[in-house]
C-alpha atoms as a PDB file:
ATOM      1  CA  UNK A   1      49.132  -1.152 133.518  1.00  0.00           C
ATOM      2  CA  UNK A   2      47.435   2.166 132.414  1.00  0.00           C
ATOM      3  CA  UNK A   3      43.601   2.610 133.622  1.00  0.00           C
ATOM      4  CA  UNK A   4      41.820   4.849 131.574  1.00  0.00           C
ATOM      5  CA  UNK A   5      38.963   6.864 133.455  1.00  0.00           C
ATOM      6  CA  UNK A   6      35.755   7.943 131.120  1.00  0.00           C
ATOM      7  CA  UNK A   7      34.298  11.492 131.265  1.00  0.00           C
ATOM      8  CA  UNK A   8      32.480  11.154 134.694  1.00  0.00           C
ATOM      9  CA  UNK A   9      35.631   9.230 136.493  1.00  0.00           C
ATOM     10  CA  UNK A  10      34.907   5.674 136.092  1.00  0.00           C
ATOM     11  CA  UNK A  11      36.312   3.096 134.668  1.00  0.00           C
ATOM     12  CA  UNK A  12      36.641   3.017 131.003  1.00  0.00           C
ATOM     13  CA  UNK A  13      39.402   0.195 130.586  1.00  0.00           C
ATOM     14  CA  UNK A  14      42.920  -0.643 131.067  1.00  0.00           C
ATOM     15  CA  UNK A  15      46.076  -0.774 128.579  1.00  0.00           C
ATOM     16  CA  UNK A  16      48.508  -3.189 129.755  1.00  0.00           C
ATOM     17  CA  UNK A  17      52.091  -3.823 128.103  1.00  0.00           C
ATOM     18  CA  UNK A  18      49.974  -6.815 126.000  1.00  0.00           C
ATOM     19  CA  UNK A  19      47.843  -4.333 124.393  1.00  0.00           C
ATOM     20  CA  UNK A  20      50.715  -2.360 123.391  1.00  0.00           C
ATOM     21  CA  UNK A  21      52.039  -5.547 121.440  1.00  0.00           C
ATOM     22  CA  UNK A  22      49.279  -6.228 120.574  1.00  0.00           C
ATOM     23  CA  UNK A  23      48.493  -2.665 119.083  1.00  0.00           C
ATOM     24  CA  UNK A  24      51.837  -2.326 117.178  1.00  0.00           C
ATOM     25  CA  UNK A  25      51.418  -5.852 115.698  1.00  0.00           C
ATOM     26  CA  UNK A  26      48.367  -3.666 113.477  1.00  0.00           C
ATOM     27  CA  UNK A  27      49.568   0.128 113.280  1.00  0.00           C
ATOM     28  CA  UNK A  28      52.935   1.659 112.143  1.00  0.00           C
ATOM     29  CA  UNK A  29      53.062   4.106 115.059  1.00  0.00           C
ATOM     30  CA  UNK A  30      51.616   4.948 118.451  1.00  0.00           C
ATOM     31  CA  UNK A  31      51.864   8.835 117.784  1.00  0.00           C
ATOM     32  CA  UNK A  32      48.374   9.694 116.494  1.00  0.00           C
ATOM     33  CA  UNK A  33      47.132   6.684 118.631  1.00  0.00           C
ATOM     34  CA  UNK A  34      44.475   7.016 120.887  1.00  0.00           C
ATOM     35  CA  UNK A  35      43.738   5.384 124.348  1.00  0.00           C
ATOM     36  CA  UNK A  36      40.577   4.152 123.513  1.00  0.00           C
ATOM     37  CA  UNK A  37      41.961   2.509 120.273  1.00  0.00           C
ATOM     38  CA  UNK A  38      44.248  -0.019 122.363  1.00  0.00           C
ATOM     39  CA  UNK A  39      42.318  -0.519 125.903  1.00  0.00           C
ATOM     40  CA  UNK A  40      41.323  -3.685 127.025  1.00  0.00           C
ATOM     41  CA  UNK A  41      37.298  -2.624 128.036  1.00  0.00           C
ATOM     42  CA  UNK A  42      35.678  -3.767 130.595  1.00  0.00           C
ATOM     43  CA  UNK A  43      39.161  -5.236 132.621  1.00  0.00           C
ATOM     44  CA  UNK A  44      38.621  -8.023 135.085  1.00  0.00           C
ATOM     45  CA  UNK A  45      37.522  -6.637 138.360  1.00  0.00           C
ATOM     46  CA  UNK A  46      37.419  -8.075 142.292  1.00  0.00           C
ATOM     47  CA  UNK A  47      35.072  -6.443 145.013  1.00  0.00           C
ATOM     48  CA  UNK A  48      37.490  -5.480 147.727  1.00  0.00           C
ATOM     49  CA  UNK A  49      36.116  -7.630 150.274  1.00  0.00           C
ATOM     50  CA  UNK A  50      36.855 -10.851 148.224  1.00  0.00           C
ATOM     51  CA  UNK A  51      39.075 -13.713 149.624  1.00  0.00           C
ATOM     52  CA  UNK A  52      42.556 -13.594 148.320  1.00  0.00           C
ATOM     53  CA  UNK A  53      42.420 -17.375 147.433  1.00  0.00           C
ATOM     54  CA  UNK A  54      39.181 -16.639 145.048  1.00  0.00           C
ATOM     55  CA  UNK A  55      41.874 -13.630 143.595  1.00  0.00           C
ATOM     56  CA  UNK A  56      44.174 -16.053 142.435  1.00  0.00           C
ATOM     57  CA  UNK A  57      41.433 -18.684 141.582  1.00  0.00           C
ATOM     58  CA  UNK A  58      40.367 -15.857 138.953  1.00  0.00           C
ATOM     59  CA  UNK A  59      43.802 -14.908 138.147  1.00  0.00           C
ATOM     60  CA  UNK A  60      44.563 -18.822 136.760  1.00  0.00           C
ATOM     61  CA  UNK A  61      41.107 -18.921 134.924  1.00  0.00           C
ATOM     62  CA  UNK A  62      41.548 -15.895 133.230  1.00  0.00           C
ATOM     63  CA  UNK A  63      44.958 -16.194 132.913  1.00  0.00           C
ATOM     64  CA  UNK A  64      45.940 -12.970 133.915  1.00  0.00           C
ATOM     65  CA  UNK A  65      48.389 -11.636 136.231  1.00  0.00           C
ATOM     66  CA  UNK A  66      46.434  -8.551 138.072  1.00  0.00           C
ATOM     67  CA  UNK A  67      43.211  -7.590 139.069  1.00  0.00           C
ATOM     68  CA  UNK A  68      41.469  -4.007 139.974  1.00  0.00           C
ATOM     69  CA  UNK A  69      40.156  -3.943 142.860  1.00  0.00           C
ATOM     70  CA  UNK A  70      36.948  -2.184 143.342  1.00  0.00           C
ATOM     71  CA  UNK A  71      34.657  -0.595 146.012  1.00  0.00           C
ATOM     72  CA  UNK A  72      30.337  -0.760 146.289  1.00  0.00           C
ATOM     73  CA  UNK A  73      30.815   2.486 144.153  1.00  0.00           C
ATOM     74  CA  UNK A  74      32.491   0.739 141.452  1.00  0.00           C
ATOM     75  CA  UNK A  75      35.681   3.028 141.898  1.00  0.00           C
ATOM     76  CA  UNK A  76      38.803   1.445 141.735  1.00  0.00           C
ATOM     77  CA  UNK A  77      40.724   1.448 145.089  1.00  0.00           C
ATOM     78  CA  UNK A  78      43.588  -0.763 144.101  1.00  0.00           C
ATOM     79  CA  UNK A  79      44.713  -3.833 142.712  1.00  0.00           C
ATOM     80  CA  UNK A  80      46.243  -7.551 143.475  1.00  0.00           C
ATOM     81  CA  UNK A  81      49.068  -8.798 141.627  1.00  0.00           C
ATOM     82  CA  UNK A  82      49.543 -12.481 141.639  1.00  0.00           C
ATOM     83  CA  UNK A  83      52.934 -11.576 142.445  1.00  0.00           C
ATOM     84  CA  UNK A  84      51.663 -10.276 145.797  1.00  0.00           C
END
């Protein structure tokens, strides 16, 4: 997972190994590809003092495998795998 910051440092989205596939399902090649043209926006987020059981609770309905975890700014300070 990639996270890909917008002009003034927050978050602008995520690429994951998914959007890759994903991506070069459509285009011939990633070498005049952008960032913005294969992020997921607006990735799945968890305030960081959130209970690890509602983590995975989110993880299952979303079906999803890692969330950012984020701060009262917004800012990303890390992230929870459900591997963890």
């Amino acid at each position: 997972m990639v996270m890909v910051e917008d002009a003034e440092g927050g978050l602008a989205g995520i690429i994951t190994d998914g959007d890759l596939r994903r991506f070069m399902e459509k285009e011939d090649s990633l070498t005049s590809a952008t960032a913005a043209q294969m992020m997921t926006r607006e990735p799945l987020t968890l305030p960081e003092d959130t209970m690890i059981i509602e983590a995975e609770e989110k993880m299952q309905k979303h079906r999803v495998s890692t969330l950012l975890v984020t701060n009262k700014a917004n800012k990303v300070t890390g992230l929870v795998r459900i591997f963890d």
